[in-house]
PDB file of N, CA and C in Angstrom:
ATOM      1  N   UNK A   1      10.109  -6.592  12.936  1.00  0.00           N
ATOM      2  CA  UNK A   1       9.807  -7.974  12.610  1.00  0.00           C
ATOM      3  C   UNK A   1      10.915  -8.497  11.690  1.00  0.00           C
ATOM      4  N   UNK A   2      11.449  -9.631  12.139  1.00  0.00           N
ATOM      5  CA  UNK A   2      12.795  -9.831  11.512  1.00  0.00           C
ATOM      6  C   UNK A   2      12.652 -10.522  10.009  1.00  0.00           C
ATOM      7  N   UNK A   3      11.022 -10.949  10.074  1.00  0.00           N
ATOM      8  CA  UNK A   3      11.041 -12.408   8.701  1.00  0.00           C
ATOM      9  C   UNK A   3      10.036 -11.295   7.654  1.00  0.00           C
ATOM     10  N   UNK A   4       9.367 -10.087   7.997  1.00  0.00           N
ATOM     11  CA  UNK A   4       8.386  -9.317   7.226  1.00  0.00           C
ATOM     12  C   UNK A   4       9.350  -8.863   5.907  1.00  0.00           C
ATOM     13  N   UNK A   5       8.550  -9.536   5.176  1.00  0.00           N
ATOM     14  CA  UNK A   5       9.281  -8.827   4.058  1.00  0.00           C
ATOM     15  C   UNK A   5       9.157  -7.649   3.572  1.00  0.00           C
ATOM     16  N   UNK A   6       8.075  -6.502   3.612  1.00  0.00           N
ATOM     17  CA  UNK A   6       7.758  -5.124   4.133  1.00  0.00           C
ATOM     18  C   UNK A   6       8.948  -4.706   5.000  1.00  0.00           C
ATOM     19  N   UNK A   7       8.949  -5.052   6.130  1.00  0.00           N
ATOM     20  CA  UNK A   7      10.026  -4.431   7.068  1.00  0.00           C
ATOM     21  C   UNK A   7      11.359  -4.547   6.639  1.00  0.00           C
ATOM     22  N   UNK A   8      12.035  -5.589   5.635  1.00  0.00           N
ATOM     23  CA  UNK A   8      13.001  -5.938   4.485  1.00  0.00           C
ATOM     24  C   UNK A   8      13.351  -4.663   4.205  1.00  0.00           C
ATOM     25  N   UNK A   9      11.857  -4.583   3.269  1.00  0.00           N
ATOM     26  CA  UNK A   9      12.038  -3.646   1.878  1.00  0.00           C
ATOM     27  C   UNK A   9      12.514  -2.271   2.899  1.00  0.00           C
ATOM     28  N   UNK A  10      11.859  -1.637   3.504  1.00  0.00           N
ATOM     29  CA  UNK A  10      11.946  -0.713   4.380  1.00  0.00           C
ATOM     30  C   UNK A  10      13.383  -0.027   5.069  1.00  0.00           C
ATOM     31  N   UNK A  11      14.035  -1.500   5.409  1.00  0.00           N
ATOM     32  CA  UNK A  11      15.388  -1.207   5.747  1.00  0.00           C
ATOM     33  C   UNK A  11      16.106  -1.263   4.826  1.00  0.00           C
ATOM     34  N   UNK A  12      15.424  -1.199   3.289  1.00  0.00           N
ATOM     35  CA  UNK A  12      16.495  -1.524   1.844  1.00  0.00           C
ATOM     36  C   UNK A  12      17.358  -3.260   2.201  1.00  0.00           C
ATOM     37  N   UNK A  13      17.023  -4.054   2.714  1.00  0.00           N
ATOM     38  CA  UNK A  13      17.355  -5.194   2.997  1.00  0.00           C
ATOM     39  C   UNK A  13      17.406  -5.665   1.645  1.00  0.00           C
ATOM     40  N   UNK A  14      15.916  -5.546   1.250  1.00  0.00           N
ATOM     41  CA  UNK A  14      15.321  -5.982  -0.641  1.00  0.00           C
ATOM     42  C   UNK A  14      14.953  -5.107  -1.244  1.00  0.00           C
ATOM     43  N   UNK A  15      15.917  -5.336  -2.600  1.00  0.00           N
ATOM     44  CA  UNK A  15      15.263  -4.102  -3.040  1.00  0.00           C
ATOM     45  C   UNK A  15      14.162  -3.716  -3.757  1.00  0.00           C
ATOM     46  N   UNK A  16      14.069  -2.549  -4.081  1.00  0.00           N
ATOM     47  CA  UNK A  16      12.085  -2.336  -4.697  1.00  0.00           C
ATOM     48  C   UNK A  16      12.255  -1.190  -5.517  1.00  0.00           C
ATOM     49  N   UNK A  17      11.375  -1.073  -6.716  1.00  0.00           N
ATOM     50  CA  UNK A  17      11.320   0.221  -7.199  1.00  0.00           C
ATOM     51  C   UNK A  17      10.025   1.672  -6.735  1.00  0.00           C
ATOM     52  N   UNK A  18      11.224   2.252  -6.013  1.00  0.00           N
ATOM     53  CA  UNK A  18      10.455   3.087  -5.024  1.00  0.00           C
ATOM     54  C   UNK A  18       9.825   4.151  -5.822  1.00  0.00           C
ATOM     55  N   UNK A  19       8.022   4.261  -5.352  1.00  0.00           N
ATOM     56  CA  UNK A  19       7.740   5.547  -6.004  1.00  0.00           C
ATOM     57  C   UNK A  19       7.759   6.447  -5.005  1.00  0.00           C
ATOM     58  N   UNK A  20       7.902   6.394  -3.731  1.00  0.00           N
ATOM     59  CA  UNK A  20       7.407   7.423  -3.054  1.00  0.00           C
ATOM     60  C   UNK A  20       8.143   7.255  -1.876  1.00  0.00           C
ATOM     61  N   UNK A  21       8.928   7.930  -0.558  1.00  0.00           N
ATOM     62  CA  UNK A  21       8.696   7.353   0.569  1.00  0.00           C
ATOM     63  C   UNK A  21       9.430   9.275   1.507  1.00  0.00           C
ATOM     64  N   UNK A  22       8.779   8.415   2.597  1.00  0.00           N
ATOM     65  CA  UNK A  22       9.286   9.785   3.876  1.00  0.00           C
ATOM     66  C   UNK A  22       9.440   9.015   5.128  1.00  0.00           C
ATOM     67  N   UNK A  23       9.333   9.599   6.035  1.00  0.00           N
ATOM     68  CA  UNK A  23       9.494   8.777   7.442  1.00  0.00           C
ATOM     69  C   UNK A  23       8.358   8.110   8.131  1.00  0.00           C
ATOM     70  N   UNK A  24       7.356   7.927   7.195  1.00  0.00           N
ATOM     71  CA  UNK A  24       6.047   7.040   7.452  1.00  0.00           C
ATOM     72  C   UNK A  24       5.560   6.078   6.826  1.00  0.00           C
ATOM     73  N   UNK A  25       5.930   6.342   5.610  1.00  0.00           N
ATOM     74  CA  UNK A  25       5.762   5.326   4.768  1.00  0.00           C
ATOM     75  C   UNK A  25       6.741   4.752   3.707  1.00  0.00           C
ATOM     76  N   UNK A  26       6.934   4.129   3.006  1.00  0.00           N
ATOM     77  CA  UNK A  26       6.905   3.816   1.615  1.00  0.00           C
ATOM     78  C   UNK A  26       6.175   3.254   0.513  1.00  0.00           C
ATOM     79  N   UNK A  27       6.620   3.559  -0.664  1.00  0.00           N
ATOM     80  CA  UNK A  27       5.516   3.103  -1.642  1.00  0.00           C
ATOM     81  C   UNK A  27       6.628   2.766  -2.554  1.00  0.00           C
ATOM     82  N   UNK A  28       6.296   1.278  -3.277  1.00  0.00           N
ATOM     83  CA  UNK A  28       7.108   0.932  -4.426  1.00  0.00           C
ATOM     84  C   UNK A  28       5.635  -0.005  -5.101  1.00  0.00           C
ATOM     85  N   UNK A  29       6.795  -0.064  -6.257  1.00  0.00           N
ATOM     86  CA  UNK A  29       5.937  -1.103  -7.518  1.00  0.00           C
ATOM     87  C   UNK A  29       5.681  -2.454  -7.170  1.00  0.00           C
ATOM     88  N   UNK A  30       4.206  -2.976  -6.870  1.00  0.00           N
ATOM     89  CA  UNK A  30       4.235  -4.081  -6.949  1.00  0.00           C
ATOM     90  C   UNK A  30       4.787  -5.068  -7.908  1.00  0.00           C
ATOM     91  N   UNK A  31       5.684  -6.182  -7.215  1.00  0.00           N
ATOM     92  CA  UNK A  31       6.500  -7.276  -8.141  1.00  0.00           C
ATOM     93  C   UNK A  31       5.328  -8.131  -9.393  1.00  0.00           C
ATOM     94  N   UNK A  32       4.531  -7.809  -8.642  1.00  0.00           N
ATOM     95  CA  UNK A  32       3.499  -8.932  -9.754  1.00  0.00           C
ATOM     96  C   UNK A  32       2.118  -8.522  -9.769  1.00  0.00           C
ATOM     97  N   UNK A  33       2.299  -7.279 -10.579  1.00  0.00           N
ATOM     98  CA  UNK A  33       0.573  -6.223 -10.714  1.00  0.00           C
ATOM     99  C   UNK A  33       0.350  -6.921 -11.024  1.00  0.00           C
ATOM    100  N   UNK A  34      -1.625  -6.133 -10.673  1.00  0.00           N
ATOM    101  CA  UNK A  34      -2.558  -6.559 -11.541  1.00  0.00           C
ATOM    102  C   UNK A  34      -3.218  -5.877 -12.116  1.00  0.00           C
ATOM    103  N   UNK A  35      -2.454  -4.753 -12.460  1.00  0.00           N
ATOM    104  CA  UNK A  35      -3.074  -3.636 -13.619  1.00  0.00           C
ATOM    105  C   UNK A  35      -1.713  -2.790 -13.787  1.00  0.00           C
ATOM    106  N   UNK A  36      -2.109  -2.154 -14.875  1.00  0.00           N
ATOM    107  CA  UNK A  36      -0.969  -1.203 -15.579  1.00  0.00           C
ATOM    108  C   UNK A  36       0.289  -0.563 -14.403  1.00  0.00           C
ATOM    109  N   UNK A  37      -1.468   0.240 -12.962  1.00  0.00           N
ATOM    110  CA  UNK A  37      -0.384   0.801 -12.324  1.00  0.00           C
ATOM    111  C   UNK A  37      -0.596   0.213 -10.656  1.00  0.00           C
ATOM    112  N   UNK A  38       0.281  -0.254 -10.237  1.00  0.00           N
ATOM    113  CA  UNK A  38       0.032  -1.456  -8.984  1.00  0.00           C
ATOM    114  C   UNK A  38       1.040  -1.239  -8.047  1.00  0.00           C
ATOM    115  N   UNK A  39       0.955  -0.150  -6.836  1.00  0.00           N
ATOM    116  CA  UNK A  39       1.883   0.602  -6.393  1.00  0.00           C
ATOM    117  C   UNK A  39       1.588   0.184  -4.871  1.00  0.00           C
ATOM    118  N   UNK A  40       2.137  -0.355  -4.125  1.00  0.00           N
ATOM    119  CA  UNK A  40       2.022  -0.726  -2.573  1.00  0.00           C
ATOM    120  C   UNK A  40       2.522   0.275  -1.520  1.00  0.00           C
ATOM    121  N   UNK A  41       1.324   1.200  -0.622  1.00  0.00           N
ATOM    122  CA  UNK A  41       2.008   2.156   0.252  1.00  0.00           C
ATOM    123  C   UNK A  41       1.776   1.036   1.425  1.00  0.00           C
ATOM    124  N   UNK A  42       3.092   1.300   2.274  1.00  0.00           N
ATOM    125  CA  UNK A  42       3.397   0.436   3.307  1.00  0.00           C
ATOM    126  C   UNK A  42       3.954   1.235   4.655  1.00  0.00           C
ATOM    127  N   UNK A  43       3.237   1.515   5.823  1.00  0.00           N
ATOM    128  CA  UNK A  43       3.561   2.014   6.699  1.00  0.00           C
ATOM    129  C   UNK A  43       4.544   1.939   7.413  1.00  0.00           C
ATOM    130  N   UNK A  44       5.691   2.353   7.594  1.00  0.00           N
ATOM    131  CA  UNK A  44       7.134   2.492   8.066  1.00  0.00           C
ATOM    132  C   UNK A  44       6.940   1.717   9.829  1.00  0.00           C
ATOM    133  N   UNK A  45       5.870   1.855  10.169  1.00  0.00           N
ATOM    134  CA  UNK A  45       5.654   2.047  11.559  1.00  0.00           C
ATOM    135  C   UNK A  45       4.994   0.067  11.435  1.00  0.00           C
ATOM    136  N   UNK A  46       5.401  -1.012  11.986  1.00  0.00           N
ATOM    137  CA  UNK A  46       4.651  -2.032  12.049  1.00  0.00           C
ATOM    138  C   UNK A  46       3.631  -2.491  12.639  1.00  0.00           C
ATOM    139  N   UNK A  47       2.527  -2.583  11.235  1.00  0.00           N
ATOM    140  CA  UNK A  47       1.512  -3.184  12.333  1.00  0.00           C
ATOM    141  C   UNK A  47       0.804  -4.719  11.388  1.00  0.00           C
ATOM    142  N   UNK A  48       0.678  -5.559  11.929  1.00  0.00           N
ATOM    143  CA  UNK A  48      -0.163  -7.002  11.236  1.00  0.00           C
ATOM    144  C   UNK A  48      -1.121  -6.893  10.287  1.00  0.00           C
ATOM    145  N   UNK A  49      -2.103  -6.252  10.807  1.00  0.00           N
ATOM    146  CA  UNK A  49      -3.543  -5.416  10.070  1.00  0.00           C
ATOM    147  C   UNK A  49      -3.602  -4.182  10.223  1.00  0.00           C
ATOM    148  N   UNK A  50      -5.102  -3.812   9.720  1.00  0.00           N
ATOM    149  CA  UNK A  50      -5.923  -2.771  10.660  1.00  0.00           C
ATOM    150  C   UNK A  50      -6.182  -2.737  11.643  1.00  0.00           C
ATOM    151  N   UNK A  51      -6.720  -4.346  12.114  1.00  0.00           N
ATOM    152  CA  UNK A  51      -6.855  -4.470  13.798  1.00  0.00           C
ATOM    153  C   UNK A  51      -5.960  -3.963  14.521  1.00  0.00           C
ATOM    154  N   UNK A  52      -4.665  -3.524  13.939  1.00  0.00           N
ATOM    155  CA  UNK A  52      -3.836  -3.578  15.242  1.00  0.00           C
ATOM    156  C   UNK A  52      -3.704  -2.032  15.295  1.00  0.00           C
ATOM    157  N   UNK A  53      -4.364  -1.348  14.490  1.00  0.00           N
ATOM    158  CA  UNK A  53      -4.409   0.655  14.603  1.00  0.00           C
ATOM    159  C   UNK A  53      -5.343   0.687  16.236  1.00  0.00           C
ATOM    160  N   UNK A  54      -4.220   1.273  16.626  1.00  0.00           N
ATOM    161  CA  UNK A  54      -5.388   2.291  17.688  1.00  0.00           C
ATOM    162  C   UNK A  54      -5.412   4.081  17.321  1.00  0.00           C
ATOM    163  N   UNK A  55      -6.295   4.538  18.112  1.00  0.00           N
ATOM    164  CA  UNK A  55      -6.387   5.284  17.988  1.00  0.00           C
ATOM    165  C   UNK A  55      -5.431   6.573  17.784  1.00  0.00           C
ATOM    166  N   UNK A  56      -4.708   6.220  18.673  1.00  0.00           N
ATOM    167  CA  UNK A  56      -3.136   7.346  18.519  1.00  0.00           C
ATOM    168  C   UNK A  56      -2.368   6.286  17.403  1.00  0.00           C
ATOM    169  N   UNK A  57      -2.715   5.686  16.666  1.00  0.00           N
ATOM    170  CA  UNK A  57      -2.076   5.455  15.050  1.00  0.00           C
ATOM    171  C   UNK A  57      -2.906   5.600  14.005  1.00  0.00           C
ATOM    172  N   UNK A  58      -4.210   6.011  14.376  1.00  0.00           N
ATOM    173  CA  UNK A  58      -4.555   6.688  13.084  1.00  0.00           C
ATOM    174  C   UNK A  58      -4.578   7.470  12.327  1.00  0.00           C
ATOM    175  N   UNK A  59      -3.390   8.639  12.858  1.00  0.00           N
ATOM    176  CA  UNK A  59      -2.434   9.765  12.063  1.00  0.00           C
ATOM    177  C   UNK A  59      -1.736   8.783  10.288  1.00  0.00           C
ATOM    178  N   UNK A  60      -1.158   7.535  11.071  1.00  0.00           N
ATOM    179  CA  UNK A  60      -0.574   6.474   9.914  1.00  0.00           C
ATOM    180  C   UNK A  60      -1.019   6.661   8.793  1.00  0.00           C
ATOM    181  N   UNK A  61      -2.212   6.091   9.304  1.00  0.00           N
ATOM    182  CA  UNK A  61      -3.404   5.557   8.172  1.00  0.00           C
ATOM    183  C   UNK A  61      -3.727   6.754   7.318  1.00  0.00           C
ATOM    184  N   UNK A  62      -4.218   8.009   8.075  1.00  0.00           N
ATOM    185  CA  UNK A  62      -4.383   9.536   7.409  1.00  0.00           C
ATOM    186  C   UNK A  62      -2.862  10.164   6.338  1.00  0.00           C
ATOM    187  N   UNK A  63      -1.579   9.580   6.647  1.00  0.00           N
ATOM    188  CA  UNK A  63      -0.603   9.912   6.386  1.00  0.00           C
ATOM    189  C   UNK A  63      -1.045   9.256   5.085  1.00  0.00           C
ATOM    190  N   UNK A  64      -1.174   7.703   5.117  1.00  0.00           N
ATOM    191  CA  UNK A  64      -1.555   6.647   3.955  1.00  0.00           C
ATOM    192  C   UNK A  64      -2.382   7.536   2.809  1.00  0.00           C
ATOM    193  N   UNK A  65      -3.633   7.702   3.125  1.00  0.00           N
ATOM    194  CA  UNK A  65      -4.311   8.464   1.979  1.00  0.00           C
ATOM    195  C   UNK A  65      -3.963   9.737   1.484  1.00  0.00           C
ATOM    196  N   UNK A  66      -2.605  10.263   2.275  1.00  0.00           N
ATOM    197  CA  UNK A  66      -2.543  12.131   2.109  1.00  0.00           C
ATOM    198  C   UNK A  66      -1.375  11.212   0.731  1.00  0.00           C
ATOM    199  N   UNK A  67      -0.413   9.903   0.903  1.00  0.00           N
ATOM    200  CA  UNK A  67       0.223   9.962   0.239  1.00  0.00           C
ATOM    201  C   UNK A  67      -0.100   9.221  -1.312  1.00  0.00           C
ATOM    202  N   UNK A  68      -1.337   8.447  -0.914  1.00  0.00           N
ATOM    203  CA  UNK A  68      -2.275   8.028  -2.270  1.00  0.00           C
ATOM    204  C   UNK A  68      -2.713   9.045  -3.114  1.00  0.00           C
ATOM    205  N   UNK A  69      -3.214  10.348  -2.837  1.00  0.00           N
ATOM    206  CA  UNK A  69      -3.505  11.396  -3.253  1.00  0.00           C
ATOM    207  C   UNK A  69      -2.580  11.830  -3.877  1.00  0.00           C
ATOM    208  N   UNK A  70      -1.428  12.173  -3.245  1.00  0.00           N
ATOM    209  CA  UNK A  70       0.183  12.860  -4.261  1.00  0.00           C
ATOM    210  C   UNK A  70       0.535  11.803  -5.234  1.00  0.00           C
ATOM    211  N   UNK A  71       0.559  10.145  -4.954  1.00  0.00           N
ATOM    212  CA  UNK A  71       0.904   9.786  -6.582  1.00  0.00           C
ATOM    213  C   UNK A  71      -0.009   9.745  -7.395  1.00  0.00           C
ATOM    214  N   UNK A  72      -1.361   9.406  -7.149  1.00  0.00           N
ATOM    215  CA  UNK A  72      -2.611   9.475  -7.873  1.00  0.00           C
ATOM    216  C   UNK A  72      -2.109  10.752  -9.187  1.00  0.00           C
ATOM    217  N   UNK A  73      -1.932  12.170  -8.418  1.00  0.00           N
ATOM    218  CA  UNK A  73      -1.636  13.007  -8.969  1.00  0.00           C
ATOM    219  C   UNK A  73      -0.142  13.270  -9.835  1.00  0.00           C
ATOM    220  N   UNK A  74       0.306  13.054  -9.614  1.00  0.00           N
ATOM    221  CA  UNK A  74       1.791  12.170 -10.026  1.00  0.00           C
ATOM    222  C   UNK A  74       1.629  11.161 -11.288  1.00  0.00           C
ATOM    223  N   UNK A  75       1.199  10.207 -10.722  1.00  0.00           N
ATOM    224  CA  UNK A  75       0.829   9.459 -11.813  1.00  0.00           C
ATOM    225  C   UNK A  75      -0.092   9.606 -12.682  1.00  0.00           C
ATOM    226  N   UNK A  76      -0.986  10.575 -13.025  1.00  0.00           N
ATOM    227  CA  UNK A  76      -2.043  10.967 -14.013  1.00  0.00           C
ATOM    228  C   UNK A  76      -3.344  10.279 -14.026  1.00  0.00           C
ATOM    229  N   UNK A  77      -3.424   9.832 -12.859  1.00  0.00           N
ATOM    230  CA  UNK A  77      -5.138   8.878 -12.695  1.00  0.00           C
ATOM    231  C   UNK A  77      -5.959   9.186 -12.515  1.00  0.00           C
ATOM    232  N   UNK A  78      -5.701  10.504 -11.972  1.00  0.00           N
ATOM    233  CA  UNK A  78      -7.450  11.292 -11.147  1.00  0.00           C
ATOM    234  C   UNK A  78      -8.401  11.465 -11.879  1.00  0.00           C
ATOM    235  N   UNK A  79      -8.099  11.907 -13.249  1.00  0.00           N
ATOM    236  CA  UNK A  79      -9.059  11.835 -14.026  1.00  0.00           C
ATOM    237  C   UNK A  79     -10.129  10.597 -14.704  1.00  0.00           C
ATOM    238  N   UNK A  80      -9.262   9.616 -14.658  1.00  0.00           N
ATOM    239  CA  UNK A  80      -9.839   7.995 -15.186  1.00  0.00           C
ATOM    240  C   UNK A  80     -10.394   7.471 -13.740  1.00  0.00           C
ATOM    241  N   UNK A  81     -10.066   7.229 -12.664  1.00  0.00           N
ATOM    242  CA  UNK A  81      -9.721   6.977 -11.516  1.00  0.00           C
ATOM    243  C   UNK A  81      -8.716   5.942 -11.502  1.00  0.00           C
ATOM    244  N   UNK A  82      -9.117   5.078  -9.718  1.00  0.00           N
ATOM    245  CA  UNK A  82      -8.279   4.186  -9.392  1.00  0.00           C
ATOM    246  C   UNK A  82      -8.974   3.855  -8.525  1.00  0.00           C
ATOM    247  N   UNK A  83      -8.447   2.380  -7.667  1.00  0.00           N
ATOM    248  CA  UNK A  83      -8.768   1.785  -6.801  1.00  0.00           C
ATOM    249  C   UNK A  83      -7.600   1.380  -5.771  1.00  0.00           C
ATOM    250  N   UNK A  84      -8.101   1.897  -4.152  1.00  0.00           N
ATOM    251  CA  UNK A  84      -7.597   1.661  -2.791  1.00  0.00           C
ATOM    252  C   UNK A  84      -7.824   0.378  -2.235  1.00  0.00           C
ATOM    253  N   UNK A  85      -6.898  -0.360  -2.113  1.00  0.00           N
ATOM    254  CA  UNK A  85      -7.800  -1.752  -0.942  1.00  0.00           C
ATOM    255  C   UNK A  85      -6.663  -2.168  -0.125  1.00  0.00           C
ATOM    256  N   UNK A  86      -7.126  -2.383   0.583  1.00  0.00           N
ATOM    257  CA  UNK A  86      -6.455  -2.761   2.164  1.00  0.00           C
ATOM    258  C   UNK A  86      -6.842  -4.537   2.557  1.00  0.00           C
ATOM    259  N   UNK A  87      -6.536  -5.575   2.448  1.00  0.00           N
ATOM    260  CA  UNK A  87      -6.702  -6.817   2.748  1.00  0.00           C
ATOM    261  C   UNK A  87      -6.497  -6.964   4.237  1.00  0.00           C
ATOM    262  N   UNK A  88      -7.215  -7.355   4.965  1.00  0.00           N
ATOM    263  CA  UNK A  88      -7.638  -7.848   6.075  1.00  0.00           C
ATOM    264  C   UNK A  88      -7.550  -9.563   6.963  1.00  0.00           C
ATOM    265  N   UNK A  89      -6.467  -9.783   6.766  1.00  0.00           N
ATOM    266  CA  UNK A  89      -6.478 -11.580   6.876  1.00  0.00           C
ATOM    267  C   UNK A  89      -6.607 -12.537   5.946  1.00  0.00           C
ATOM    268  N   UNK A  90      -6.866 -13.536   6.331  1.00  0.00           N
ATOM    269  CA  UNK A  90      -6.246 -14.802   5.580  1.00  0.00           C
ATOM    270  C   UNK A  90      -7.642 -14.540   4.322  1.00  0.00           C
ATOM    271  N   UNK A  91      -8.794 -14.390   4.478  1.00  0.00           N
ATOM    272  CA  UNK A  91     -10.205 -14.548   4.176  1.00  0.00           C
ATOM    273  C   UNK A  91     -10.142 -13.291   3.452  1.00  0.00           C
ATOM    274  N   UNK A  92      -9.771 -12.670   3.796  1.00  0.00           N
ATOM    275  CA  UNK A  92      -9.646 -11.051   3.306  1.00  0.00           C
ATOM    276  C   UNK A  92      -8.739 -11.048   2.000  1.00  0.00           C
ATOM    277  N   UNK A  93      -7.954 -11.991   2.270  1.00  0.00           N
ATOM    278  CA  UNK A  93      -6.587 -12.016   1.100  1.00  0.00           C
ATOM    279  C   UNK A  93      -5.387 -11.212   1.321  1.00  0.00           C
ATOM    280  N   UNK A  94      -5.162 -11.133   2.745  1.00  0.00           N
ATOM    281  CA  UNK A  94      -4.098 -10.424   2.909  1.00  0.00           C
ATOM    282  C   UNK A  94      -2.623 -11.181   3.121  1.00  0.00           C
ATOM    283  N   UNK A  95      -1.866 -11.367   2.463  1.00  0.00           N
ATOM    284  CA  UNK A  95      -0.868 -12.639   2.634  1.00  0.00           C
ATOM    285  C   UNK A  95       0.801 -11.784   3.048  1.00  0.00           C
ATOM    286  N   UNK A  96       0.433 -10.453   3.418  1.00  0.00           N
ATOM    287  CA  UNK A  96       1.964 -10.215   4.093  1.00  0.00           C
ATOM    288  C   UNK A  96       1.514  -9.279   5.155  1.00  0.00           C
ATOM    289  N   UNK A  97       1.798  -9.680   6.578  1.00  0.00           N
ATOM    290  CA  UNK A  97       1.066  -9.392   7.504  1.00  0.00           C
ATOM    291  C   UNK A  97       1.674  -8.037   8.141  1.00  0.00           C
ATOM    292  N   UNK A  98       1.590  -6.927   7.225  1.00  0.00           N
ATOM    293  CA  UNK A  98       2.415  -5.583   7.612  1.00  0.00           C
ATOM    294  C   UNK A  98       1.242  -4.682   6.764  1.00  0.00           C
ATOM    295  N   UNK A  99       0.548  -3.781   7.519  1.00  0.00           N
ATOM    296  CA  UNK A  99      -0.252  -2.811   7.046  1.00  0.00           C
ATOM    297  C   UNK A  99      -0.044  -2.443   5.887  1.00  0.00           C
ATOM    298  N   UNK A 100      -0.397  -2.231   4.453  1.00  0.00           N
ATOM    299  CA  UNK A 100      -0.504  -1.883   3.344  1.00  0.00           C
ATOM    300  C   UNK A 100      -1.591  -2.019   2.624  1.00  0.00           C
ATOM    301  N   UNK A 101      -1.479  -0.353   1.728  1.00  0.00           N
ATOM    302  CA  UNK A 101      -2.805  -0.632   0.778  1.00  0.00           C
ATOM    303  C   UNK A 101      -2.055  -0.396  -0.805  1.00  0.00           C
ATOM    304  N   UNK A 102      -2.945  -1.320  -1.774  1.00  0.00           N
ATOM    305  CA  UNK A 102      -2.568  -1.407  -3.278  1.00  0.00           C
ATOM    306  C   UNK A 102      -3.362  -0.190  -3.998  1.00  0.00           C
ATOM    307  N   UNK A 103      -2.622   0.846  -4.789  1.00  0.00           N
ATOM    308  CA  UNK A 103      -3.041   1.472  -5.303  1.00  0.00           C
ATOM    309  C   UNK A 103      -3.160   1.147  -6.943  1.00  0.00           C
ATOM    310  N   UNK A 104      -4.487   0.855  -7.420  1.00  0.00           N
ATOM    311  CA  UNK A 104      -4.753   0.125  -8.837  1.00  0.00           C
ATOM    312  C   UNK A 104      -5.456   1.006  -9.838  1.00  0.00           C
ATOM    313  N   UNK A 105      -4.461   0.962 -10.990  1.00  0.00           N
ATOM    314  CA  UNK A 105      -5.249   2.119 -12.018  1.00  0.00           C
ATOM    315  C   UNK A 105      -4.568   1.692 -13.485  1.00  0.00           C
ATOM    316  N   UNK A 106      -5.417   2.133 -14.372  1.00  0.00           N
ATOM    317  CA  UNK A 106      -4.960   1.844 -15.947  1.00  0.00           C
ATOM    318  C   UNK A 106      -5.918   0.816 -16.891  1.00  0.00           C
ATOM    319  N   UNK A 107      -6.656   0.212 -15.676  1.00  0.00           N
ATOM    320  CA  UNK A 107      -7.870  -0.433 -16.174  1.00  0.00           C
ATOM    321  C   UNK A 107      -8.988  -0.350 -15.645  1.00  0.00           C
ATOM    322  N   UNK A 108      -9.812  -0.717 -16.438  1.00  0.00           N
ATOM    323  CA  UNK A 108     -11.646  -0.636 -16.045  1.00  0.00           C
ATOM    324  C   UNK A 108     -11.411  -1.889 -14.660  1.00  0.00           C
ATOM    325  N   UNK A 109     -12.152  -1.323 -13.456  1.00  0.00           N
ATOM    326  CA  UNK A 109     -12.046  -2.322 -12.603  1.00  0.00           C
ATOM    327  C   UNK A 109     -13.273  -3.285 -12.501  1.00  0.00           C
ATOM    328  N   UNK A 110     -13.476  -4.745 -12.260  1.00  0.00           N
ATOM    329  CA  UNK A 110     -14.681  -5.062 -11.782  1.00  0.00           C
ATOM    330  C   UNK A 110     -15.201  -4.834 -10.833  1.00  0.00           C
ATOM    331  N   UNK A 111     -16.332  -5.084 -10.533  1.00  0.00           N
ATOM    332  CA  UNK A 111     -17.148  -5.079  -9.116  1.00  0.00           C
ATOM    333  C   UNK A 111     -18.118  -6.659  -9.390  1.00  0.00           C
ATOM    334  N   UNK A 112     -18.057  -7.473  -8.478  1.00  0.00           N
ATOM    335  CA  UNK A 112     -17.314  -7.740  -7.318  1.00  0.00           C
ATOM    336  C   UNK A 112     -16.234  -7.381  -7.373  1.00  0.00           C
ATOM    337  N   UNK A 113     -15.202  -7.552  -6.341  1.00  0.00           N
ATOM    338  CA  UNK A 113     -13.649  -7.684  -6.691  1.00  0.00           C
ATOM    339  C   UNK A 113     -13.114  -9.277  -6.768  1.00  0.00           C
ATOM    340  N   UNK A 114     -13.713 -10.111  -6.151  1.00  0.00           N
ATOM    341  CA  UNK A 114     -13.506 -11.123  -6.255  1.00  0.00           C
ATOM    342  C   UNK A 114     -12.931 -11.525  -4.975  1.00  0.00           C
TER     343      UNK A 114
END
């Protein structure tokens, strides 16, 4: 996707401060957290949403949480926790249309989320 700014970052087009990456994903610092630690894993492989996983791409998604787990641990959260979320469309609040989930930790979270 030539205008995704995900697919940018990915080809180092823009740059990002990377915490993590391999040939499936990457993970850098979100530009404008909303908590202490606000880390975006972003699937190497393009897809719009979730809607667009099929079944032979849900290795991706499994790749996604094997690599939430290693910075979790990395970053010292497991014990306090953290929070996973994945935005889903316009309604959902998802405003960059390339599979990614925000990994959020360092503060007490609410519930709702809002």
């Amino acid at each position: 996707m030539n205008d995704c700014i995900f697919c940018k970052i990915i080809e180092k087009k823009i740059p990002s401060k990377i915490a993590y990456e391999d040939d499936k994903v990457i993970a850098f610092h979100d530009i404008n957290p909303q908590a202490p630690v606000h880390i975006l894993i972003v699937t190497k492989k393009h897809f719009d949403s979730i809607m667009d996983i099929t079944g032979d791409d849900a290795i991706e998604i499994a790749h996604v949480f094997s690599v939430i787990q290693k910075l979790a641990v990395e970053l010292g959260i497991t014990e306090k926790g953290f929070r996973i979320v994945n935005n889903c469309g316009a309604e959902g609040g998802q405003t960059v249309p390339h599979v990614h989930f925000h990994l959020l930790a360092g503060r007490y979270m609410q519930w709702p989320p809002g």
